[in-house]
Protein backbone atom coordinates (compact mmCIF):
# COMPACT_ATOMS: atom_id res chain seq x y z
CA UNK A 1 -58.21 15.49 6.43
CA UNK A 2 -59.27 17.81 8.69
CA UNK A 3 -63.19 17.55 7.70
CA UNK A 4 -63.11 14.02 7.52
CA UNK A 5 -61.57 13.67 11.23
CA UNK A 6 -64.59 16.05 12.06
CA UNK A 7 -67.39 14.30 10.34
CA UNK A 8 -66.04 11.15 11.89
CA UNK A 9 -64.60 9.61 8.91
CA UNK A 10 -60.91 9.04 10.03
CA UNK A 11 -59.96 8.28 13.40
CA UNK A 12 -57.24 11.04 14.79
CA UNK A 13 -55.17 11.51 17.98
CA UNK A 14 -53.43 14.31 18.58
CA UNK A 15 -52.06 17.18 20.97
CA UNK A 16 -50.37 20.30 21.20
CA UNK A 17 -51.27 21.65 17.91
CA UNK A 18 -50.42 17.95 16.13
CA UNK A 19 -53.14 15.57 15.12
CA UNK A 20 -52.08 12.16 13.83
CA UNK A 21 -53.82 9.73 12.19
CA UNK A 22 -53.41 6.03 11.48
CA UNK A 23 -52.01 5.29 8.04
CA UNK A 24 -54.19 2.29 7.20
CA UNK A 25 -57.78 3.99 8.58
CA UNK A 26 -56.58 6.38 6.16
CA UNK A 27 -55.82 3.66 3.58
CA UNK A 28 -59.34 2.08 4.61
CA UNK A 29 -60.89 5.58 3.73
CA UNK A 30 -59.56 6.18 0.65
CA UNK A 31 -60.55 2.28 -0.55
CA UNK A 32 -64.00 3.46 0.36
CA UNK A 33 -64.34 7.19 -1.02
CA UNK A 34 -62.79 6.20 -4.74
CA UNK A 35 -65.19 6.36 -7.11
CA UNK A 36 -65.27 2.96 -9.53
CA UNK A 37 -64.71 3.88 -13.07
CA UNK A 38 -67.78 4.87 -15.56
CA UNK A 39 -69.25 2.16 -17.33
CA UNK A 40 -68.42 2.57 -21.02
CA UNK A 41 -71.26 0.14 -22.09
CA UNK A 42 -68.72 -2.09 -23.89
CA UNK A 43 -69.73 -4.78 -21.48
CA UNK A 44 -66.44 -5.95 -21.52
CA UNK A 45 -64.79 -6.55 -17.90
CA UNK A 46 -60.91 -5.55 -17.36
CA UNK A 47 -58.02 -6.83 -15.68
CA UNK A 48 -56.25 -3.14 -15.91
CA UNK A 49 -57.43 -1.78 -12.37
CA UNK A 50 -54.96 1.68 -13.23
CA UNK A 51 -57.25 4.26 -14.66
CA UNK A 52 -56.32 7.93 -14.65
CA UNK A 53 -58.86 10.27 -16.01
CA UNK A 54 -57.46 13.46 -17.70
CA UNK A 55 -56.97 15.57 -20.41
CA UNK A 56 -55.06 15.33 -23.68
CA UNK A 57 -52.28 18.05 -23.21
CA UNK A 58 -50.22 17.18 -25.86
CA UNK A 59 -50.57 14.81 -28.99
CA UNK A 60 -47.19 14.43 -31.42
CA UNK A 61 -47.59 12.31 -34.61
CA UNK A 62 -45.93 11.26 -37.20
CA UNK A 63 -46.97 8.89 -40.14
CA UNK A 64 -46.73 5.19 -38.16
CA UNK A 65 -46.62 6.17 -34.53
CA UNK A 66 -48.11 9.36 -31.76
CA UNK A 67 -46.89 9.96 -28.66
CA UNK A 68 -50.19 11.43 -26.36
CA UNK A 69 -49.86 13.21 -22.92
CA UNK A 70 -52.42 12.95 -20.52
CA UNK A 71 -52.13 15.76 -16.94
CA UNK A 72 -54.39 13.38 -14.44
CA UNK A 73 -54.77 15.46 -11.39
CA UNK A 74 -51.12 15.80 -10.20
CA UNK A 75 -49.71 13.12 -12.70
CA UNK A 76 -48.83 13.36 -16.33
CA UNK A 77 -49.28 10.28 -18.23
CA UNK A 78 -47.77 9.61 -21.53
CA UNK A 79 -48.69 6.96 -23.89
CA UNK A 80 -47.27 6.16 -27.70
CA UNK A 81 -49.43 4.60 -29.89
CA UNK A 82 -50.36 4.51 -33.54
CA UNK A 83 -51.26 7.62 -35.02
CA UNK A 84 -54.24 5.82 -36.87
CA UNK A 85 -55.00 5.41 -32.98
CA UNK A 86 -54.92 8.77 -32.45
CA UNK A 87 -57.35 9.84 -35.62
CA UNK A 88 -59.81 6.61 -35.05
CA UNK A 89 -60.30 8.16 -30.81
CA UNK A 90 -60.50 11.92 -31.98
CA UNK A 91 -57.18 12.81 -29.59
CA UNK A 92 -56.22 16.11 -29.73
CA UNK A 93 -55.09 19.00 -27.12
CA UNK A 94 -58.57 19.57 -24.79
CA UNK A 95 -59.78 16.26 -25.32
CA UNK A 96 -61.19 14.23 -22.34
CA UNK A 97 -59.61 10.73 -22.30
CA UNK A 98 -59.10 7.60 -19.86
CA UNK A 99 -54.98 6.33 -19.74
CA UNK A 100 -56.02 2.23 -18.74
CA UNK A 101 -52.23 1.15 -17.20
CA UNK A 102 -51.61 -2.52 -17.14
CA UNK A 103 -48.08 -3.66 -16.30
CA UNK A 104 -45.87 -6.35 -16.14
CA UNK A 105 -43.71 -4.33 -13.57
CA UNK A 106 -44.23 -2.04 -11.04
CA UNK A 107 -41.79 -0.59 -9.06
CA UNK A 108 -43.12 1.12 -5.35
CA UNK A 109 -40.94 3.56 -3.58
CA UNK A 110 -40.62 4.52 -0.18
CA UNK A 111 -38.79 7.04 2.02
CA UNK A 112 -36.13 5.66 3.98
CA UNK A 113 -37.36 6.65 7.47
CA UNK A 114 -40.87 5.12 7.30
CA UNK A 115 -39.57 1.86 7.61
């Protein structure tokens, strides 16, 4: 935060030792710095905004179904599927891979004093 209140990117105020910033320049700024998701050349638009890039950490499998775990930065992702899923997409432990998230539901959670 720091560099981009120097370079000019985020707007700060501050004193004493504490800088503050406004929560939606920050919002603004990090609308504008994410990167948009590599075309796959399917030419095939999505609905599912909710991509997480990461890699394969863990693939379990039994004859029908797999469970897959995906670290994405800070978050794990976990996704079951079937295993012929999991032979057809090469998954395996090191692998590269893209968790798409579509819900029905999703629930956000806030601290108690921001309100």
């Amino acid at each position: 935060m720091r560099r981009w209140i120097t370079a000019g990117e985020l707007p700060a105020t501050g004193g004493e030792g504490v800088t503050t910033v406004d929560g939606a320049a920050l919002a603004e700024l990090a609308r504008r710095r994410a990167q948009e998701p590599a075309d796959d050349g399917a030419g095939v638009l999505r609905s599912a905004r909710n991509r997480f890039t990461g890699l394969v950490t863990d693939v379990r499998t039994d004859a029908v179904m797999a469970q897959v775990t995906l670290q994405c930065g800070p978050f794990e992702v976990t996704s079951l599927m079937s295993s012929d899923a999991v032979r057809e997409l090469g998954l395996e432990p090191g692998s590269v891979a893209t968790a798409v998230v579509k819900a029905t539901t999703v629930i956000v959670e806030v601290k108690g004093e921001q309100r």
